[in-house]
Protein backbone atom coordinates (compact mmCIF):
# COMPACT_ATOMS: atom_id res chain seq x y z
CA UNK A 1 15.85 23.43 23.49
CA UNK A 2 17.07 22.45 20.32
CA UNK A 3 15.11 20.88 17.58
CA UNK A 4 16.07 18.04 15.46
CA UNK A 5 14.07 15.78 12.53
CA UNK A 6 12.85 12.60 13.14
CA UNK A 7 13.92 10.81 9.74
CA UNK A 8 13.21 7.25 8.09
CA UNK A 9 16.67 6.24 9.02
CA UNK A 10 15.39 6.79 12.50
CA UNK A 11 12.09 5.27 12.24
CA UNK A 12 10.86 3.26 9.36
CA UNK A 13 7.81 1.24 9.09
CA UNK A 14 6.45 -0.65 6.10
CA UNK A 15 3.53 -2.59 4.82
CA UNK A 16 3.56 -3.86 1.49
CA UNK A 17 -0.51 -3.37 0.74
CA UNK A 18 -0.51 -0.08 2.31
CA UNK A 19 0.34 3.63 1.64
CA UNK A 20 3.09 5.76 3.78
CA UNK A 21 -0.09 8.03 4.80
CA UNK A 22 -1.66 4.87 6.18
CA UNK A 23 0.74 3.58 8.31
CA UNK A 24 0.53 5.15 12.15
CA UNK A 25 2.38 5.51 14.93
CA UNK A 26 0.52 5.89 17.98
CA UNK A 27 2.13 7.19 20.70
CA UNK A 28 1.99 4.95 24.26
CA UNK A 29 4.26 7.07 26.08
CA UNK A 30 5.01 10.44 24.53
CA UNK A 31 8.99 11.86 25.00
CA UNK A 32 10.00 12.54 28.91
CA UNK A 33 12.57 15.54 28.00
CA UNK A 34 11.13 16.83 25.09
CA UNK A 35 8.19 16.69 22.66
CA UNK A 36 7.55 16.04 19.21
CA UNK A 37 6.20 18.58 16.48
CA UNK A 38 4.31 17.77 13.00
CA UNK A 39 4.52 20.55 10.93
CA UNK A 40 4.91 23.14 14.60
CA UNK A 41 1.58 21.53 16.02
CA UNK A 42 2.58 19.43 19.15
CA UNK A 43 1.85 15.48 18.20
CA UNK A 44 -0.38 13.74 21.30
CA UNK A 45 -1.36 10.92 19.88
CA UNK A 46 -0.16 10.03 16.60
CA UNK A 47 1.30 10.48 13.00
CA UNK A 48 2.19 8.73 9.82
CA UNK A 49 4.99 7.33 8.15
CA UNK A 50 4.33 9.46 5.15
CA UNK A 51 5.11 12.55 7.77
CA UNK A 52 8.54 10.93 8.82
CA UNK A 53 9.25 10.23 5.11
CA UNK A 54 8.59 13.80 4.34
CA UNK A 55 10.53 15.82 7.23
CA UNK A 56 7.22 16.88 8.94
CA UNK A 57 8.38 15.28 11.92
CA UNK A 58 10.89 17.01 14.52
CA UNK A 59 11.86 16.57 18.11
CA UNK A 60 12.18 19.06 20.76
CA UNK A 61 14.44 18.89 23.65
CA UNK A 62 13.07 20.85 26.99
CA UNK A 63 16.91 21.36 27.93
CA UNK A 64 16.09 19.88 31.28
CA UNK A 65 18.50 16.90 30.63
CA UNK A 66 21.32 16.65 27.85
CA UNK A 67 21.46 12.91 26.27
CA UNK A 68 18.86 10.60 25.06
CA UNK A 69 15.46 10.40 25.33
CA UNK A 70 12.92 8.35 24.13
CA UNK A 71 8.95 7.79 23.67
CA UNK A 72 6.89 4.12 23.16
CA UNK A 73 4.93 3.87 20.69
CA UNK A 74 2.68 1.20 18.54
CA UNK A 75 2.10 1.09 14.95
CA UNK A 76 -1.28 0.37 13.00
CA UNK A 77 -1.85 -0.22 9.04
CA UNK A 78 -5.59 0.90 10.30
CA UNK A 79 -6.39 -2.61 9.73
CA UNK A 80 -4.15 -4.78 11.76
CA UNK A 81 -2.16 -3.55 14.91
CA UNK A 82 1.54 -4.87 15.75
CA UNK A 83 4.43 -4.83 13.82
CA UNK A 84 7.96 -6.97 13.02
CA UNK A 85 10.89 -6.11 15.03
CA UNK A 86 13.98 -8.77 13.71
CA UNK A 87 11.20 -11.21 11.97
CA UNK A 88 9.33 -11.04 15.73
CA UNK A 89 5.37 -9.87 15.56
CA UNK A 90 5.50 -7.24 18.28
CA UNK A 91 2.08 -6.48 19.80
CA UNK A 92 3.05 -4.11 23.00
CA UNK A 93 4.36 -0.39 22.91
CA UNK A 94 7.98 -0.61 21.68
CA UNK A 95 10.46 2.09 22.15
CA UNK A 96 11.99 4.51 20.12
């Protein structure tokens, strides 16, 4: 399949007390037509903003289905888990 990045104008999460490095994305639901890749080693459960920011990230189709896919996912400061969506705390796997 073909391989694409996953850039910050893609996904972009921020936290103004804490580093790129520190900011995860856990993965809820991982792709259903592809996979994603950090740095060639398949992700299972999670990576960083500072990854994204720095093109480590890419996405995989399988070529089973042409079109979008997606994969849920939370995000964690290591601290506090949720994030804002439009102003909105969001506490449950969101989709991206």
């Amino acid at each position: 399949g073909t391989e694409e990045p996953l850039t910050p104008s893609h996904i972009k999460a921020t936290d103004p007390d804490t580093a790129a490095q520190n900011i995860t994305y856990v993965i809820a639901k991982p792709p259903s037509y592809g996979r994603l890749y950090n740095r060639g080693v398949l992700v299972s459960s999670a990576f960083t903003q500072h990854d994204v920011d720095v093109g480590f990230i890419t996405y995989e189709s399988d070529g089973s289905r042409a079109g979008l896919d997606n994969f849920l996912f939370t995000v964690t400061d290591g601290r506090h888990e949720g994030f804002l969506i439009n102003g909105s705390l969001q506490t449950q796997p969101a989709m991206m």
